[in-house]
PDB file of N, CA and C in Angstrom:
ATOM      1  N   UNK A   1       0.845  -1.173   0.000  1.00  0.00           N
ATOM      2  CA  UNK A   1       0.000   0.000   0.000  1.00  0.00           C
ATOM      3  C   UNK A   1       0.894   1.241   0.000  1.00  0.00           C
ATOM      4  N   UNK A   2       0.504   2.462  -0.532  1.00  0.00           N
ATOM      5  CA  UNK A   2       1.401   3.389  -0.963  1.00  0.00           C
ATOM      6  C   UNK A   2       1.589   4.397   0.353  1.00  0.00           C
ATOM      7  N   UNK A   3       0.241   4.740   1.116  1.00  0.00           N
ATOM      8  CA  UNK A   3       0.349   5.160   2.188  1.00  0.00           C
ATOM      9  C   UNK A   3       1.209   4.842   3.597  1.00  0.00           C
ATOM     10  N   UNK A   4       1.445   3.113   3.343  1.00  0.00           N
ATOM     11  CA  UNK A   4       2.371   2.389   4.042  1.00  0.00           C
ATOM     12  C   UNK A   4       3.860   2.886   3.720  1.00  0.00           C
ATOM     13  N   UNK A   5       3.863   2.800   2.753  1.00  0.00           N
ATOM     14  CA  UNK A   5       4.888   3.158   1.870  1.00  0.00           C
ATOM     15  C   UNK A   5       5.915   4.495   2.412  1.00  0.00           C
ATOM     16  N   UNK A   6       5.374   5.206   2.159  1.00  0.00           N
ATOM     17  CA  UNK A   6       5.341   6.533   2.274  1.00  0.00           C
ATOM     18  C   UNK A   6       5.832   6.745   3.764  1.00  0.00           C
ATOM     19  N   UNK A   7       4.557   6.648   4.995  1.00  0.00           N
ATOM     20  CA  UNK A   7       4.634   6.934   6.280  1.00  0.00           C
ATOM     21  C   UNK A   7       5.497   5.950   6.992  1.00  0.00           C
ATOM     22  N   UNK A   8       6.145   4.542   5.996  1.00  0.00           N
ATOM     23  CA  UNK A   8       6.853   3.839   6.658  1.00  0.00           C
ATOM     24  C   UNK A   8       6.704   2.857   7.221  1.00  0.00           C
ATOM     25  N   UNK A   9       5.551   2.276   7.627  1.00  0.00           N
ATOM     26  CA  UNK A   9       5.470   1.028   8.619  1.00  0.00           C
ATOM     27  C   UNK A   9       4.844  -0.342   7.814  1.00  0.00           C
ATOM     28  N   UNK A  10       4.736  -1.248   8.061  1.00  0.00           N
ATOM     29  CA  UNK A  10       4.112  -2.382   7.142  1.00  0.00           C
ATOM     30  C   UNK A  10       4.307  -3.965   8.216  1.00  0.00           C
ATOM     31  N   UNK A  11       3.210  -4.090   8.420  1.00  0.00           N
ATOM     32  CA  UNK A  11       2.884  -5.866   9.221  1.00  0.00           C
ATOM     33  C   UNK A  11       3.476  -6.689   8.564  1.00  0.00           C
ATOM     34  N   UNK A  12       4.140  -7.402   9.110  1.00  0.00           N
ATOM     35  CA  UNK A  12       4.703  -8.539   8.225  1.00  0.00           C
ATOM     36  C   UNK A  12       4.440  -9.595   9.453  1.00  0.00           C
ATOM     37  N   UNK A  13       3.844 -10.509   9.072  1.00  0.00           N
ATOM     38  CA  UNK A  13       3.260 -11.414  10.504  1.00  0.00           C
ATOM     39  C   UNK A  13       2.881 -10.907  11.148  1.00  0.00           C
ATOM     40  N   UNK A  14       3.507 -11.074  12.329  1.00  0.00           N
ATOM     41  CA  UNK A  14       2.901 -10.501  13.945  1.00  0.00           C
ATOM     42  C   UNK A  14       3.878  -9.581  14.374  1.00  0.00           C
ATOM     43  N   UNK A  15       4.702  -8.816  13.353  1.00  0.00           N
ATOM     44  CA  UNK A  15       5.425  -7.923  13.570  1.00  0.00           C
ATOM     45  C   UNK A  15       5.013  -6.441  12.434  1.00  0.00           C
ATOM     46  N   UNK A  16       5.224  -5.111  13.576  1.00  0.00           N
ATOM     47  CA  UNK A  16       5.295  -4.119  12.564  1.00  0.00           C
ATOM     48  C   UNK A  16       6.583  -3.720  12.308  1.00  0.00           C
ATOM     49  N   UNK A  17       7.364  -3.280  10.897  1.00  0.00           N
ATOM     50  CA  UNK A  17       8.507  -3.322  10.978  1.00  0.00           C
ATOM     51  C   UNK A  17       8.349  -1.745   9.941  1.00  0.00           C
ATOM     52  N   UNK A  18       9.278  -0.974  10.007  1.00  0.00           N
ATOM     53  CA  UNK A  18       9.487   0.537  10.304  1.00  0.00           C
ATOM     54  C   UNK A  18      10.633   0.553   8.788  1.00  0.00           C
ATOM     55  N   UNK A  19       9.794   1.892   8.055  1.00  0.00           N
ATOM     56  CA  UNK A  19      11.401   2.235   7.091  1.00  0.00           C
ATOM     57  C   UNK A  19      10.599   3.522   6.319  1.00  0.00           C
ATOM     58  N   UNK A  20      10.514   4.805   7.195  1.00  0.00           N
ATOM     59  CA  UNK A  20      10.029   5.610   6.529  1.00  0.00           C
ATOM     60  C   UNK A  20      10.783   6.410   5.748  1.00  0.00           C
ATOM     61  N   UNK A  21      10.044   6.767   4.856  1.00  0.00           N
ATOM     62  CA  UNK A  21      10.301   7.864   3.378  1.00  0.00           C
ATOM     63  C   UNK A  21       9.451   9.150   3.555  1.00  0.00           C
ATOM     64  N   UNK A  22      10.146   9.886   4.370  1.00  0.00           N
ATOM     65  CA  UNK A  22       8.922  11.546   4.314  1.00  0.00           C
ATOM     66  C   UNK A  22       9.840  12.412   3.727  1.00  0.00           C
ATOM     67  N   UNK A  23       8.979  13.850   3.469  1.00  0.00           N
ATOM     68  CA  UNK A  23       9.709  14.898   3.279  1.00  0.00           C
ATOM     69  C   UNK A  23      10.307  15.358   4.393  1.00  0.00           C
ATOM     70  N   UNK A  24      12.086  15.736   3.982  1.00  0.00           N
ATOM     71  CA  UNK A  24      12.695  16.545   5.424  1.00  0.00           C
ATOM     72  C   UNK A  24      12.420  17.041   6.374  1.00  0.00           C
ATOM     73  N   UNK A  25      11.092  18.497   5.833  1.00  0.00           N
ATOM     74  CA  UNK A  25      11.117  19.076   6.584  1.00  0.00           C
ATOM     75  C   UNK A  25       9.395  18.690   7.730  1.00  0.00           C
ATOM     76  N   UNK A  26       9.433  17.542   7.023  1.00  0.00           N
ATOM     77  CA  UNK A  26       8.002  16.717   8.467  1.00  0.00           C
ATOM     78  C   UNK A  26       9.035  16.532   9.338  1.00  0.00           C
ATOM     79  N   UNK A  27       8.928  17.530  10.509  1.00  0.00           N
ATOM     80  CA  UNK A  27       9.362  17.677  11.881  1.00  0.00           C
ATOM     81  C   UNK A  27       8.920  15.963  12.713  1.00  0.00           C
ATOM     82  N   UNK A  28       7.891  15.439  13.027  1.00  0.00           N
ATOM     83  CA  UNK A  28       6.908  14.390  13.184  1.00  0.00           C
ATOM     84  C   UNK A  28       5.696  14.200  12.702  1.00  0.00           C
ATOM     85  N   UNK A  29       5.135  12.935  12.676  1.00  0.00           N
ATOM     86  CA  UNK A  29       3.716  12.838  12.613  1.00  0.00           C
ATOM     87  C   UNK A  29       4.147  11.646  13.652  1.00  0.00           C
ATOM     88  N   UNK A  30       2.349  11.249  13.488  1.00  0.00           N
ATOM     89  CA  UNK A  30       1.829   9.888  14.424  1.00  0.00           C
ATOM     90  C   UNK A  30       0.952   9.254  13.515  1.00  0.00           C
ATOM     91  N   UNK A  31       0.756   7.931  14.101  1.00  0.00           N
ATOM     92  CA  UNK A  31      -0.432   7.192  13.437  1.00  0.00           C
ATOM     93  C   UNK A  31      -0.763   6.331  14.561  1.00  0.00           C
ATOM     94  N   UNK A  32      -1.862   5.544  14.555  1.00  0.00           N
ATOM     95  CA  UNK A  32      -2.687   4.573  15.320  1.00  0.00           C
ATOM     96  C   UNK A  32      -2.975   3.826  14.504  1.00  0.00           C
ATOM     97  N   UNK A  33      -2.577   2.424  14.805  1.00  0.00           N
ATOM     98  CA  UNK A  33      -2.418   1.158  14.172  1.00  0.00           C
ATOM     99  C   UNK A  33      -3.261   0.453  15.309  1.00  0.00           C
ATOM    100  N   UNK A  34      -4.635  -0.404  14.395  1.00  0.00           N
ATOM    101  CA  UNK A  34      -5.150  -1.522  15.187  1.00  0.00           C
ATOM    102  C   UNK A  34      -4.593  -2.602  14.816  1.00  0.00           C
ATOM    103  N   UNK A  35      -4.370  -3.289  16.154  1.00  0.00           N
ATOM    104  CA  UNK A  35      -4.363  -4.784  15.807  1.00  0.00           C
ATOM    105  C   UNK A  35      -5.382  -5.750  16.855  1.00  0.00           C
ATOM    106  N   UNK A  36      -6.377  -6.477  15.451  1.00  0.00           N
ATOM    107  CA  UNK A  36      -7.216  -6.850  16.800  1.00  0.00           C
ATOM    108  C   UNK A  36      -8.184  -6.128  17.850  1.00  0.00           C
ATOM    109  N   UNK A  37      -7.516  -6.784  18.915  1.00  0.00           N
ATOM    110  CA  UNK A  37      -7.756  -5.632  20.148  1.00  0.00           C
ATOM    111  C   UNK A  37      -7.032  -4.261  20.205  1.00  0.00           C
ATOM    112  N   UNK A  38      -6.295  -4.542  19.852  1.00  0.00           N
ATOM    113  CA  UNK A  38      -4.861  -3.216  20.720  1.00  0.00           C
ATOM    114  C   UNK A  38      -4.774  -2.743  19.637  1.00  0.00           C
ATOM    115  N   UNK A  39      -4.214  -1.676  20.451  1.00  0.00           N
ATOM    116  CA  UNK A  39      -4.263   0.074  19.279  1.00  0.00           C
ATOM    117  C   UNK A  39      -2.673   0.255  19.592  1.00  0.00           C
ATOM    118  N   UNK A  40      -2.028   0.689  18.563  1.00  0.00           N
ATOM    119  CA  UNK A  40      -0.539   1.185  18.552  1.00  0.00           C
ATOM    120  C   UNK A  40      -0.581   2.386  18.443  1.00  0.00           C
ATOM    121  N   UNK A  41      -0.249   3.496  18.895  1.00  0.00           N
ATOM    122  CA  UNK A  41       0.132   4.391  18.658  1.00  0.00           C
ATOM    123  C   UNK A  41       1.222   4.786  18.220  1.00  0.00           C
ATOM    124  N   UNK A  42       1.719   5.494  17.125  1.00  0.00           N
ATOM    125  CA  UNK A  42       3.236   4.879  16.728  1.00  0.00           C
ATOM    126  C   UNK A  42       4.067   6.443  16.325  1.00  0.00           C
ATOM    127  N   UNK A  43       4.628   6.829  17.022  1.00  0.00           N
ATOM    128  CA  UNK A  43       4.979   8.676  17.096  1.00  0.00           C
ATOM    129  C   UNK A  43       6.528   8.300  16.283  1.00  0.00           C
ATOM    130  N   UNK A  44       6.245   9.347  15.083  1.00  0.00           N
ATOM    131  CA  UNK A  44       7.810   9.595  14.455  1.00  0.00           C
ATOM    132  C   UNK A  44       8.572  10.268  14.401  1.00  0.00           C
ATOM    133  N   UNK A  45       9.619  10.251  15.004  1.00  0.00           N
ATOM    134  CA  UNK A  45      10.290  11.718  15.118  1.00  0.00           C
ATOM    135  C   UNK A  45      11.510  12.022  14.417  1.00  0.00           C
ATOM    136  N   UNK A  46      11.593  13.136  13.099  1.00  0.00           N
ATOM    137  CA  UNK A  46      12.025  13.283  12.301  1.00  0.00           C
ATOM    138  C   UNK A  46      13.003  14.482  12.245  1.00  0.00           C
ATOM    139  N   UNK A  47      13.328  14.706  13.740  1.00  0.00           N
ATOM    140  CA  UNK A  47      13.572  16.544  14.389  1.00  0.00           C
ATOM    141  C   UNK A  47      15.318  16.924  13.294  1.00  0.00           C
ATOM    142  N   UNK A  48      16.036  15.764  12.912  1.00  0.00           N
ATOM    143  CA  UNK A  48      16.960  15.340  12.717  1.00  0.00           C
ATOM    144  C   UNK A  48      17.040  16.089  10.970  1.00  0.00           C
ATOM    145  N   UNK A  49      15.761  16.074  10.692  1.00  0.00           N
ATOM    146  CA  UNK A  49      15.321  16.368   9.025  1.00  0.00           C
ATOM    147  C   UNK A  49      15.984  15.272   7.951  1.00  0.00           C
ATOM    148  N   UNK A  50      16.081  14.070   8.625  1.00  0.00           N
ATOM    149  CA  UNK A  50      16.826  13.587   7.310  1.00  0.00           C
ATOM    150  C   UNK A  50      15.452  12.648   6.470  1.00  0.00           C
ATOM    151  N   UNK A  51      14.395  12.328   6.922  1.00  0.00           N
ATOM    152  CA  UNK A  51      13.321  11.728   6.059  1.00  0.00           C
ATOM    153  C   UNK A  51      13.407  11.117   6.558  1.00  0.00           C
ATOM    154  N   UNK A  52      14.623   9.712   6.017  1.00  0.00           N
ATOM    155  CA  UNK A  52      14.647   8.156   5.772  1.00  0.00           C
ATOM    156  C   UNK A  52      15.377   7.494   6.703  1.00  0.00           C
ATOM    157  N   UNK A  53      14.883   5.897   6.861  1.00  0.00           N
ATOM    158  CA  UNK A  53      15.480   5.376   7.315  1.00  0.00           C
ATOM    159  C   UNK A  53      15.163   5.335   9.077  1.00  0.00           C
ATOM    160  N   UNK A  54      14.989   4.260   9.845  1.00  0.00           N
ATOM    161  CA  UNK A  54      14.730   4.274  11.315  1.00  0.00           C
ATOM    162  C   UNK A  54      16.127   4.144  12.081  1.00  0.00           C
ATOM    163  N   UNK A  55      15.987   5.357  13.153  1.00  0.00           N
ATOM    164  CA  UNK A  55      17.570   4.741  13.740  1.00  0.00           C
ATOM    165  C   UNK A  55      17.243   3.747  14.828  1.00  0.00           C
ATOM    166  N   UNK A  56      16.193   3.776  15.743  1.00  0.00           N
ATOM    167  CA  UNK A  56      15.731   3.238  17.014  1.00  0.00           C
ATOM    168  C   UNK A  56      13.968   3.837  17.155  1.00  0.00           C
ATOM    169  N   UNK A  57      13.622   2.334  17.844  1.00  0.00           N
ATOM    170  CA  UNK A  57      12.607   1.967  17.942  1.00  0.00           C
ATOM    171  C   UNK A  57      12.371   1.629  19.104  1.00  0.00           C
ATOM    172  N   UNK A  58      11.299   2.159  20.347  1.00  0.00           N
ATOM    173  CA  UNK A  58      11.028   1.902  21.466  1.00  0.00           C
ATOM    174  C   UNK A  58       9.729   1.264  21.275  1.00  0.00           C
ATOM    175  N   UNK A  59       9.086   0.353  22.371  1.00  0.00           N
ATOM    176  CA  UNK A  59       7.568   0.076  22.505  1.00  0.00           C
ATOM    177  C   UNK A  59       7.296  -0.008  23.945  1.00  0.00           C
ATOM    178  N   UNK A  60       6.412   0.468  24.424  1.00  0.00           N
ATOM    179  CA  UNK A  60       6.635   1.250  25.523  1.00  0.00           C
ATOM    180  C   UNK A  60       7.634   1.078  26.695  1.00  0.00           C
ATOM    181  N   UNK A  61       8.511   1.966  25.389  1.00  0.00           N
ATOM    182  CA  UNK A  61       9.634   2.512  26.505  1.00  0.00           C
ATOM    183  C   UNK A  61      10.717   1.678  26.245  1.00  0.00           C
ATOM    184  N   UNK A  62      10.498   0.230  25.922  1.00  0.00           N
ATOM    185  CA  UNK A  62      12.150  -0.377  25.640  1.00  0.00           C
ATOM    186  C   UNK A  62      12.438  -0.874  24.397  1.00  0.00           C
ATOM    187  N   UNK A  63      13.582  -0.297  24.017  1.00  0.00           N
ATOM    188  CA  UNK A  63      14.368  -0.444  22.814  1.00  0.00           C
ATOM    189  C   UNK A  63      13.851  -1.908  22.265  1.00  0.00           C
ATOM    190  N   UNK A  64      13.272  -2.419  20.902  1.00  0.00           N
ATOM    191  CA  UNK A  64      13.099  -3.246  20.839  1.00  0.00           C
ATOM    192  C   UNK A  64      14.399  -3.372  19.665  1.00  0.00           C
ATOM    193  N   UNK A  65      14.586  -5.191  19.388  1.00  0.00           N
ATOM    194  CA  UNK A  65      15.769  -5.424  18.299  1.00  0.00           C
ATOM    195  C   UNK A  65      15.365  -5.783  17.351  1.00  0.00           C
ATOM    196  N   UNK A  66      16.020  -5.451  16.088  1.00  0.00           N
ATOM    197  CA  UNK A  66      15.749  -5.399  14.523  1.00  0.00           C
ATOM    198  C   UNK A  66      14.618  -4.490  14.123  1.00  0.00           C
ATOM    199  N   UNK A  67      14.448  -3.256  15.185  1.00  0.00           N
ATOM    200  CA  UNK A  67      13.344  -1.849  15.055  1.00  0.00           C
ATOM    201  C   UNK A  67      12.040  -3.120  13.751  1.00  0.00           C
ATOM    202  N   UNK A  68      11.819  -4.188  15.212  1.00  0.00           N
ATOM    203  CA  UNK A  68      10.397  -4.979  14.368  1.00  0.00           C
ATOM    204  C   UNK A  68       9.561  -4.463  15.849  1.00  0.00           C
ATOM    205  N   UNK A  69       8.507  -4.498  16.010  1.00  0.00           N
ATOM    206  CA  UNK A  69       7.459  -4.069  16.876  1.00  0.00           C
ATOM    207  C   UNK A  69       6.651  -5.787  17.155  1.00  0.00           C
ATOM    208  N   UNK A  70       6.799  -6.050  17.940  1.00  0.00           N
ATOM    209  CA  UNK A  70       5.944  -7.676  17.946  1.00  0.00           C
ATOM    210  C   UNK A  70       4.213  -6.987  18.532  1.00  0.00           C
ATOM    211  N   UNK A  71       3.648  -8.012  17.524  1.00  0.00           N
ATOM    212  CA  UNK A  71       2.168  -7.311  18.189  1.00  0.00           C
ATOM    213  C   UNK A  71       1.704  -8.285  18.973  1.00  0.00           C
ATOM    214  N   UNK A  72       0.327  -7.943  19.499  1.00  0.00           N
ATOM    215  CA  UNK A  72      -0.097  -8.857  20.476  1.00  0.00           C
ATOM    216  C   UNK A  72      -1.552  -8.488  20.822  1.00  0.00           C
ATOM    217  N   UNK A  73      -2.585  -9.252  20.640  1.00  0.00           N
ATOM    218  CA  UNK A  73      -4.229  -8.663  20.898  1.00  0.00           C
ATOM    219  C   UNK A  73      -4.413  -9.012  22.261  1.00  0.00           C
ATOM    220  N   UNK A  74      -4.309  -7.797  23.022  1.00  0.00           N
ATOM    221  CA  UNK A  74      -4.173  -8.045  24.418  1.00  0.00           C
ATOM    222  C   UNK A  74      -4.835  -6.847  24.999  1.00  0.00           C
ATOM    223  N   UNK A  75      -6.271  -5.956  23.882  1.00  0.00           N
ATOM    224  CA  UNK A  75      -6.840  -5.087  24.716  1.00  0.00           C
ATOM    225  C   UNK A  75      -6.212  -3.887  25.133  1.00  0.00           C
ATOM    226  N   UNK A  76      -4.635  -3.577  25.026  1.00  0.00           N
ATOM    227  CA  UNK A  76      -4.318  -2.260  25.531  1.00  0.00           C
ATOM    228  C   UNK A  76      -3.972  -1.271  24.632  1.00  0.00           C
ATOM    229  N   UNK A  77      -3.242  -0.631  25.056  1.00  0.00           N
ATOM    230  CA  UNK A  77      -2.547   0.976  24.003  1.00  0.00           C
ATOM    231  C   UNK A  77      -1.511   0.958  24.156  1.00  0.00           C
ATOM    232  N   UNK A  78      -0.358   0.111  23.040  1.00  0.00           N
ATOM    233  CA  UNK A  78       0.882   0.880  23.235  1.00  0.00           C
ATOM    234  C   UNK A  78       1.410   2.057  22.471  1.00  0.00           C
ATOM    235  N   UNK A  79       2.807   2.430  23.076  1.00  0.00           N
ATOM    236  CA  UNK A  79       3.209   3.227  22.511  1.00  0.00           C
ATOM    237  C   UNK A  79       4.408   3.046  21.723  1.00  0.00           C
ATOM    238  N   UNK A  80       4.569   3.720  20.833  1.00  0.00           N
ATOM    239  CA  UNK A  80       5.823   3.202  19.958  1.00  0.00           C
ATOM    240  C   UNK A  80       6.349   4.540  19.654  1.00  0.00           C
ATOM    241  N   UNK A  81       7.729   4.452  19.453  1.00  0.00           N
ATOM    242  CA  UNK A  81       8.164   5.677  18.711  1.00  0.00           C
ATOM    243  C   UNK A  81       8.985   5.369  18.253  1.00  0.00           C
ATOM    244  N   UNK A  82       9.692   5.590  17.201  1.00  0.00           N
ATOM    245  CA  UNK A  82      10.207   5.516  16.160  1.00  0.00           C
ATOM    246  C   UNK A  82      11.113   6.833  15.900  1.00  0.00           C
ATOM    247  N   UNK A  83      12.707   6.645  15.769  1.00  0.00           N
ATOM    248  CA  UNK A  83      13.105   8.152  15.667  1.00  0.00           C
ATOM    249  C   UNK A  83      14.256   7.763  14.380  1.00  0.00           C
ATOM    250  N   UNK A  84      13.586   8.761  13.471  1.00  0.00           N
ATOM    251  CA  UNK A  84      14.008   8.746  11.673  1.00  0.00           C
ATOM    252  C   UNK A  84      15.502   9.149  11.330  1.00  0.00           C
ATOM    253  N   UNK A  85      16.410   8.525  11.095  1.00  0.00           N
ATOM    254  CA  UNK A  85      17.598   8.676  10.492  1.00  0.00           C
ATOM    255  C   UNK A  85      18.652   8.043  11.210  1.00  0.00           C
TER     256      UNK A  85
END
């Protein structure tokens, strides 16, 4: 999907995995991703201006490895953030 595309994120199994393409000067956005039950909230922060590319990936709060997001229908709200370059 092109919007995926674009803002970066895409499910692959039971993982969301991160590789955004914005314009420089998008300071951040956010999005809310359902899965299931649970809602992701997924904040990008781009303060850096370089667009592309994820440097680190938290879910609430701890560094996860290979910036993949594991999901899980478990009813809550996490948080994710994602910080670009």
């Amino acid at each position: 999907m092109a919007l995926e595309a674009i803002l970066g994120f895409r499910q692959e199994g039971r993982f969301l995995r991160f590789e955004p393409c914005v314009p420089a000067g998008w300071p951040a956005y956010e999005i809310a991703y359902r899965y299931g039950s649970a809602t992701y909230r997924i904040h990008f922060d781009n303060s850096k201006g370089i667009g592309r590319g994820g440097q680190s990936v938290t879910l609430d709060g701890e560094l996860v490895a290979n910036e993949s997001v594991p999901l899980a229908q478990d009813a809550r709200t996490h948080d994710v953030h994602v910080i670009i370059g």
